[in-house]
PDB file of N, CA and C in Angstrom:
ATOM      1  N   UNK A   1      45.995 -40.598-103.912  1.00  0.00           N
ATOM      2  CA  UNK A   1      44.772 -40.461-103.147  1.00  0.00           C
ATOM      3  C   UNK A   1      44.910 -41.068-101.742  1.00  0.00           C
ATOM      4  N   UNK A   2      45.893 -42.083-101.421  1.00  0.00           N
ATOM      5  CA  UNK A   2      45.883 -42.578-100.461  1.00  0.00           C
ATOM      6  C   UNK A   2      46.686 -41.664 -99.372  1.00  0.00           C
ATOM      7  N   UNK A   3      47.515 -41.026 -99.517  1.00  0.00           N
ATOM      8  CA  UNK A   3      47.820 -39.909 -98.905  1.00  0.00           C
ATOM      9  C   UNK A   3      46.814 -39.070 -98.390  1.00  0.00           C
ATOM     10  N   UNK A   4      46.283 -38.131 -99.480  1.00  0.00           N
ATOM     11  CA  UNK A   4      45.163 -36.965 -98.897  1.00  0.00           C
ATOM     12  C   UNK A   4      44.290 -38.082 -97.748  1.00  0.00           C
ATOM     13  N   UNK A   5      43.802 -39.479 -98.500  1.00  0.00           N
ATOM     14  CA  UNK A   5      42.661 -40.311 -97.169  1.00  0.00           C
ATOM     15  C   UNK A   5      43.080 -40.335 -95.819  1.00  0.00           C
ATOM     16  N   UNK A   6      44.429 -40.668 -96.272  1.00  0.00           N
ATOM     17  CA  UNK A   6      44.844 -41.013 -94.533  1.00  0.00           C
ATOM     18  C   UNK A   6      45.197 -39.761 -94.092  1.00  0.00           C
ATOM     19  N   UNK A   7      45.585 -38.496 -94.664  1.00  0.00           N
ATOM     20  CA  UNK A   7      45.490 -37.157 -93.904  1.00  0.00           C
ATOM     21  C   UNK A   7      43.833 -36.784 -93.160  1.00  0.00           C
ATOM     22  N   UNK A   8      43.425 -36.732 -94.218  1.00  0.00           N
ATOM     23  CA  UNK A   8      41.817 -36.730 -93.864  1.00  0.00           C
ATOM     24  C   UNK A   8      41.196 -37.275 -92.540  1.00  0.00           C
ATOM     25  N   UNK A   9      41.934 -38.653 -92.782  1.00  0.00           N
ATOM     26  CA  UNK A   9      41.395 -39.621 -91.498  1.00  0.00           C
ATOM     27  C   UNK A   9      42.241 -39.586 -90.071  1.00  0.00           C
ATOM     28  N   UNK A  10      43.013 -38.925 -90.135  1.00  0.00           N
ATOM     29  CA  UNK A  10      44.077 -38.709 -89.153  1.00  0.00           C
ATOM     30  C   UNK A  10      43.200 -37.121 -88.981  1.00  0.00           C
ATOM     31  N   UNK A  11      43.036 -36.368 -89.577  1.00  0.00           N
ATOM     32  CA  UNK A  11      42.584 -34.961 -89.000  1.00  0.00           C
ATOM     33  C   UNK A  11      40.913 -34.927 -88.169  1.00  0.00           C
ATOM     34  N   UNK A  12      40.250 -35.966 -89.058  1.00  0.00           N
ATOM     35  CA  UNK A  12      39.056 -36.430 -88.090  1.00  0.00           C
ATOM     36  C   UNK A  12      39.087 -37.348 -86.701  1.00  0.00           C
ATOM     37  N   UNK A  13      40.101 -38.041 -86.813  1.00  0.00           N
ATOM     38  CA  UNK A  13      40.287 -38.589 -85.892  1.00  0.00           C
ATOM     39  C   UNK A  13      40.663 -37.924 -84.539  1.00  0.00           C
ATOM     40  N   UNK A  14      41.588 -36.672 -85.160  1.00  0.00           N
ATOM     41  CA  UNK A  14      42.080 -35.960 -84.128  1.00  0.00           C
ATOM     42  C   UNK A  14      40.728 -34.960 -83.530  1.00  0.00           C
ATOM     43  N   UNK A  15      39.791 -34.979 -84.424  1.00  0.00           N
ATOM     44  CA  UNK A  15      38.682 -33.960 -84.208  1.00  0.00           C
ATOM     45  C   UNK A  15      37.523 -34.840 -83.284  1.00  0.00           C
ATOM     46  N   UNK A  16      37.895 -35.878 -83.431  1.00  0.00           N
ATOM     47  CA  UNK A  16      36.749 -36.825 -82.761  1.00  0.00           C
ATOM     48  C   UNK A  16      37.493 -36.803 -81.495  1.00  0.00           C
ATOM     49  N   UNK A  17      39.027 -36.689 -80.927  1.00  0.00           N
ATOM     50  CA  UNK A  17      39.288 -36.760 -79.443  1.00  0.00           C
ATOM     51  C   UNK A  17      38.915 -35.317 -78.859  1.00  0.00           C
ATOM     52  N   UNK A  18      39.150 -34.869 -79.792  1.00  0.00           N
ATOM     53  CA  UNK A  18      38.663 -33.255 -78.925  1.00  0.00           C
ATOM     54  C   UNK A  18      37.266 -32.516 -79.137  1.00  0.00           C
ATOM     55  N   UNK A  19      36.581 -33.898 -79.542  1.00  0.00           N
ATOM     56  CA  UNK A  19      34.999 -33.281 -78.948  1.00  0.00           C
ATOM     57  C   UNK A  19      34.733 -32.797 -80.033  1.00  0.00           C
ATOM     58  N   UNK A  20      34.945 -32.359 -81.443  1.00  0.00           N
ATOM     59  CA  UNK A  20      34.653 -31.807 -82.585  1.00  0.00           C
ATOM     60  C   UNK A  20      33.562 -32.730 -83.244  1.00  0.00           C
ATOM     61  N   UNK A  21      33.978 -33.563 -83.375  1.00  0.00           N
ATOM     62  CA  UNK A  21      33.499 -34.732 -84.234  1.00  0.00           C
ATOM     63  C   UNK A  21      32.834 -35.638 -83.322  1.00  0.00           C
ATOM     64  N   UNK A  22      31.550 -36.178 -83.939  1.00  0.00           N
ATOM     65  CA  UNK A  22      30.799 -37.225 -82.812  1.00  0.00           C
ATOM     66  C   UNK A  22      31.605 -38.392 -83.715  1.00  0.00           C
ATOM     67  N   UNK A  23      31.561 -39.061 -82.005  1.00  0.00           N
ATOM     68  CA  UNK A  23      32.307 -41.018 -82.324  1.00  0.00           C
ATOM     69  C   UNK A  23      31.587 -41.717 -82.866  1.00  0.00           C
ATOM     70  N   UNK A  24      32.147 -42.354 -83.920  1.00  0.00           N
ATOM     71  CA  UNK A  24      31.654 -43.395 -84.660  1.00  0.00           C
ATOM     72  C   UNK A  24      30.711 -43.061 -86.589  1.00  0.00           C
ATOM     73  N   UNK A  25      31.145 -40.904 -86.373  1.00  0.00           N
ATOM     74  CA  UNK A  25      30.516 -40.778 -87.510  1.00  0.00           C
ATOM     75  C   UNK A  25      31.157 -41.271 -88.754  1.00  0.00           C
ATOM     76  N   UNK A  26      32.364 -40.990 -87.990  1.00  0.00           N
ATOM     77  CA  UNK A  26      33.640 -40.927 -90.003  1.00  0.00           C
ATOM     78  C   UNK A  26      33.543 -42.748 -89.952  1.00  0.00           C
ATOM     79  N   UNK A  27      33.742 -43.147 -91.206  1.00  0.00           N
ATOM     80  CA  UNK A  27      33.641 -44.151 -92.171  1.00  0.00           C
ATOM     81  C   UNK A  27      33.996 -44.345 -93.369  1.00  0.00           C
ATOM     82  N   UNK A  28      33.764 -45.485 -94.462  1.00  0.00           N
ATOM     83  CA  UNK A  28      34.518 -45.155 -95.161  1.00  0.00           C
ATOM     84  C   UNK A  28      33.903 -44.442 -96.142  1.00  0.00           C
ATOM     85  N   UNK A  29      32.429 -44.093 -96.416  1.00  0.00           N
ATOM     86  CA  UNK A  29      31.884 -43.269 -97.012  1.00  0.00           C
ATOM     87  C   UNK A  29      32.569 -42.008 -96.460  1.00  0.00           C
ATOM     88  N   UNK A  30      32.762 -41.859 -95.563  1.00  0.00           N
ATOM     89  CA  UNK A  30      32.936 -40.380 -94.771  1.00  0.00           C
ATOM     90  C   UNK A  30      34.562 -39.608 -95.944  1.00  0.00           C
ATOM     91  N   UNK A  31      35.329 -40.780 -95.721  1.00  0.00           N
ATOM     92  CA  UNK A  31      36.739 -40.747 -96.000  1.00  0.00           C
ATOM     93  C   UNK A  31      37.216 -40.737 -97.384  1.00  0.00           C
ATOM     94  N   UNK A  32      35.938 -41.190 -97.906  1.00  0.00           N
ATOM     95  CA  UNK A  32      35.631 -41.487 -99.714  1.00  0.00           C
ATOM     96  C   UNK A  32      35.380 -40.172-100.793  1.00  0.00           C
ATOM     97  N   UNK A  33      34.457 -39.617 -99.676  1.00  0.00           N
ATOM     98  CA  UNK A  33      33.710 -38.390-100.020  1.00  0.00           C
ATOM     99  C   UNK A  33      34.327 -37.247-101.127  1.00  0.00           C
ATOM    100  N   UNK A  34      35.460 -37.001-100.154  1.00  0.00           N
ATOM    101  CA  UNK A  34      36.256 -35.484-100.953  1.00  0.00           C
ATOM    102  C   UNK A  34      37.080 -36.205-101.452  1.00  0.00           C
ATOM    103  N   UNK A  35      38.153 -37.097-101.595  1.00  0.00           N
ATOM    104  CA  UNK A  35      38.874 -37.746-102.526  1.00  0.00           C
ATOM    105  C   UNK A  35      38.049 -37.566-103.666  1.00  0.00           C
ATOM    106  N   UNK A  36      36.555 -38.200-103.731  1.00  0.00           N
ATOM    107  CA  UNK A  36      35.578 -38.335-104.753  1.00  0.00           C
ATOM    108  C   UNK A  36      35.285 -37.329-105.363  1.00  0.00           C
ATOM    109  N   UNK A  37      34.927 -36.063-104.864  1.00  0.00           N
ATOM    110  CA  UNK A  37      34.763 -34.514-105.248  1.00  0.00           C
ATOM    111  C   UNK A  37      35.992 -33.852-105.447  1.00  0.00           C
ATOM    112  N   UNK A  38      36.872 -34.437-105.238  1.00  0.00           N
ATOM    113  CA  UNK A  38      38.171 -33.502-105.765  1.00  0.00           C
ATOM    114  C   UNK A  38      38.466 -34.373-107.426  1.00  0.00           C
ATOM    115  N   UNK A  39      38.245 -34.891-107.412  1.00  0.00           N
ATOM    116  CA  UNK A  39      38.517 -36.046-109.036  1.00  0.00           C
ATOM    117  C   UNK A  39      37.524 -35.781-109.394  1.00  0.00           C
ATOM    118  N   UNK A  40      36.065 -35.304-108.982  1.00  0.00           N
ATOM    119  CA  UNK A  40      34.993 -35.270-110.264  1.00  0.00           C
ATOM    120  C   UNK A  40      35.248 -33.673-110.877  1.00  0.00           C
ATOM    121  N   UNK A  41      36.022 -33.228-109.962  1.00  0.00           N
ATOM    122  CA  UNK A  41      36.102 -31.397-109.859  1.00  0.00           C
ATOM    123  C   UNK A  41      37.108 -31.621-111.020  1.00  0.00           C
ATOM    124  N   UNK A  42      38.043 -32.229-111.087  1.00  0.00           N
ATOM    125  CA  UNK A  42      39.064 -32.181-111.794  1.00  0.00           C
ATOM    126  C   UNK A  42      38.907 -32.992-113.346  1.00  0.00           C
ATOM    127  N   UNK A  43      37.980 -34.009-113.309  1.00  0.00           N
ATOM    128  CA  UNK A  43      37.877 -34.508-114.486  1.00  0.00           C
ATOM    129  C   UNK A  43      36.257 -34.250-115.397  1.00  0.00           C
ATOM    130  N   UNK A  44      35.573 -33.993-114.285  1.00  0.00           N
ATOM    131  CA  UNK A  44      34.282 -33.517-115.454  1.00  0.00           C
ATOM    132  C   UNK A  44      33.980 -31.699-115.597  1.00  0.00           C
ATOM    133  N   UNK A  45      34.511 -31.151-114.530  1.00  0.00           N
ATOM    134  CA  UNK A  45      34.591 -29.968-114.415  1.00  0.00           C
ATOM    135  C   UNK A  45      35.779 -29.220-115.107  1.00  0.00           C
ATOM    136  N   UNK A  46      36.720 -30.401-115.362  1.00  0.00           N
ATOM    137  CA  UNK A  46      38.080 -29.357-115.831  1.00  0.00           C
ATOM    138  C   UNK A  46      38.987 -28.498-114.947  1.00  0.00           C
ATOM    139  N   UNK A  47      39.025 -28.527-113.870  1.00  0.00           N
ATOM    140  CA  UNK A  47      39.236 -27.616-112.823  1.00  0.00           C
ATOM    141  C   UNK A  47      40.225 -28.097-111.738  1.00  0.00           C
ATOM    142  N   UNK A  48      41.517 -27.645-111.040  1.00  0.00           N
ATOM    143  CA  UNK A  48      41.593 -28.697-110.141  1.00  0.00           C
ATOM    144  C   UNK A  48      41.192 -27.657-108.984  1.00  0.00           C
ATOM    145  N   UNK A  49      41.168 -27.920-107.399  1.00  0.00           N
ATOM    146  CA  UNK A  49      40.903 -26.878-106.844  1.00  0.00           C
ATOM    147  C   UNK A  49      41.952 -26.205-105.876  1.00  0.00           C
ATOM    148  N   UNK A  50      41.169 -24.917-105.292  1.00  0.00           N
ATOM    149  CA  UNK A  50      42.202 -24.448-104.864  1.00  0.00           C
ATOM    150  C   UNK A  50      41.980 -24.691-103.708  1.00  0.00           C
ATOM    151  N   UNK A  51      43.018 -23.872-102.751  1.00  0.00           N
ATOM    152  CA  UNK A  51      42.827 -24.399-101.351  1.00  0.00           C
ATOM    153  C   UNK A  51      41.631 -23.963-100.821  1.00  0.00           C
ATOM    154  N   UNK A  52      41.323 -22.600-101.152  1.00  0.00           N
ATOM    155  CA  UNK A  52      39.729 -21.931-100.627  1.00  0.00           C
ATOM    156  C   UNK A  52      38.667 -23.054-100.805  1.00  0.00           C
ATOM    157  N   UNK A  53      38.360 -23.763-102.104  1.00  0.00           N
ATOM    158  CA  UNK A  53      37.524 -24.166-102.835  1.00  0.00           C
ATOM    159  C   UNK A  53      37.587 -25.605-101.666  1.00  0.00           C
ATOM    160  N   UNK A  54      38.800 -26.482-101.407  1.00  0.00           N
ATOM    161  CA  UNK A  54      38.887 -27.098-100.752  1.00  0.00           C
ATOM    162  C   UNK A  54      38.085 -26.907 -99.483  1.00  0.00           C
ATOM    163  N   UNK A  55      38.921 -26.211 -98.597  1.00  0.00           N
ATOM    164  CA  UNK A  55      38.054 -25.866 -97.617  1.00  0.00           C
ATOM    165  C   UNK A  55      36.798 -25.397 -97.385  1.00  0.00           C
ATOM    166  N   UNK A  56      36.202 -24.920 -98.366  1.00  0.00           N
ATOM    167  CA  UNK A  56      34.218 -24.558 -98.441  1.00  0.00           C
ATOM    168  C   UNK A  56      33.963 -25.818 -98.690  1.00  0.00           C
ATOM    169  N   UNK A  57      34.723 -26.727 -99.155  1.00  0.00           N
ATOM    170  CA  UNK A  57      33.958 -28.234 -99.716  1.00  0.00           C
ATOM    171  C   UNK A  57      33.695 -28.935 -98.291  1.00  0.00           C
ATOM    172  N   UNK A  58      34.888 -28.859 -97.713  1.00  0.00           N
ATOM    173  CA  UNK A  58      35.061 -29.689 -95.997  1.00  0.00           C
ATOM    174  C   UNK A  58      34.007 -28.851 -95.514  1.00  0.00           C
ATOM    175  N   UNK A  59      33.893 -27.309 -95.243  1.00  0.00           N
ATOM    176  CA  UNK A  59      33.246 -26.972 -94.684  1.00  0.00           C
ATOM    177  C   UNK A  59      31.835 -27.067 -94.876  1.00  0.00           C
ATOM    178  N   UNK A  60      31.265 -27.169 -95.755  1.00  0.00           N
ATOM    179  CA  UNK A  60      29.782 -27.407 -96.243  1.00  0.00           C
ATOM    180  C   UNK A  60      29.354 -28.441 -96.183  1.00  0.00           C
ATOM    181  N   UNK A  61      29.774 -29.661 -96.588  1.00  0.00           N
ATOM    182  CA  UNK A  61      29.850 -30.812 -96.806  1.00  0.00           C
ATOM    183  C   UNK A  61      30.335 -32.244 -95.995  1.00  0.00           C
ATOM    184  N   UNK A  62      31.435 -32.055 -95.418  1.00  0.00           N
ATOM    185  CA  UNK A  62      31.776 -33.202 -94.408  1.00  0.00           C
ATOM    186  C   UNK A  62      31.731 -32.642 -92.742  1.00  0.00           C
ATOM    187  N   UNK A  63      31.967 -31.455 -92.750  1.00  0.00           N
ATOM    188  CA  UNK A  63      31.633 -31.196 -90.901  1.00  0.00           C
ATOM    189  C   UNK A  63      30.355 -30.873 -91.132  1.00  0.00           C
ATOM    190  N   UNK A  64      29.433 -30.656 -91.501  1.00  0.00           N
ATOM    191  CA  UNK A  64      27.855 -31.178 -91.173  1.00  0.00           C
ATOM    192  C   UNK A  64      27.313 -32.573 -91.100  1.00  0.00           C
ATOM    193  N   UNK A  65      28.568 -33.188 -91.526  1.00  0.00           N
ATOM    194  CA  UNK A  65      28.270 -34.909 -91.846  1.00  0.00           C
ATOM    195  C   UNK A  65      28.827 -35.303 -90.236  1.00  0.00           C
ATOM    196  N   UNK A  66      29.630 -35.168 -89.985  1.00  0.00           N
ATOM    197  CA  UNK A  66      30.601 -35.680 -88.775  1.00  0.00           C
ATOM    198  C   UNK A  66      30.345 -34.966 -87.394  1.00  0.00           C
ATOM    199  N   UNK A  67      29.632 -33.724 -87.532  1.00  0.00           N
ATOM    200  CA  UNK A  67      29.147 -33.085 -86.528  1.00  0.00           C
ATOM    201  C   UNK A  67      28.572 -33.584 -85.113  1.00  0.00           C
ATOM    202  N   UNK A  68      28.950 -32.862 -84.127  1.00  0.00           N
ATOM    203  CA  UNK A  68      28.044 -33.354 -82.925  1.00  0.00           C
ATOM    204  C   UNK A  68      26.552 -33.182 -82.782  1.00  0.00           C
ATOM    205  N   UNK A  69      26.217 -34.264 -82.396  1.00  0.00           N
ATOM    206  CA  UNK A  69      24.486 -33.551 -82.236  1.00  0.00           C
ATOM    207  C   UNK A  69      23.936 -33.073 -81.266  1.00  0.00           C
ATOM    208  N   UNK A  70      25.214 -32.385 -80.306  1.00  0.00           N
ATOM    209  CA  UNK A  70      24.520 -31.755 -79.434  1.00  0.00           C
ATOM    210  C   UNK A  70      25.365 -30.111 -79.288  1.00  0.00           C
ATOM    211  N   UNK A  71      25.621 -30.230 -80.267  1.00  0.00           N
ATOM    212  CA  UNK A  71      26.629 -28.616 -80.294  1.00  0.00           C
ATOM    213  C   UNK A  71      24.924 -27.637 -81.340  1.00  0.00           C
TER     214      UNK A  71
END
């Protein structure tokens, strides 16, 4: 898990220099999040996911969280 976090946090980070991401949203709730939903996906759901499933999760779920509020 500590892998995927620090990918995670390295890809927001990179999204926060180029204006994607407002400063100061990601945290460690932020960074917790899908680690957290990929293990509940996998252990109460039975399921692990795929890459699609991945990406609708980021997309629904953490770039509405990290978003700018003026885009």
């Amino acid at each position: 898990m500590e892998s995927a976090i620090r990918r995670l946090r390295e890809a927001i980070e990179r999204d926060v220099r180029y204006g994607e991401v407002r400063p100061g949203a990601s945290g460690g709730y932020v960074f917790g999040a899908i680690p957290a939903m990929m293990m509940y996906r996998s252990s109460v759901c039975g399921s692990e996911l795929a890459d699609v499933d991945l990406e609708e999760m980021i997309d629904q779920s953490t770039f509405p969280l990290l978003g700018r509020t003026d885009a």
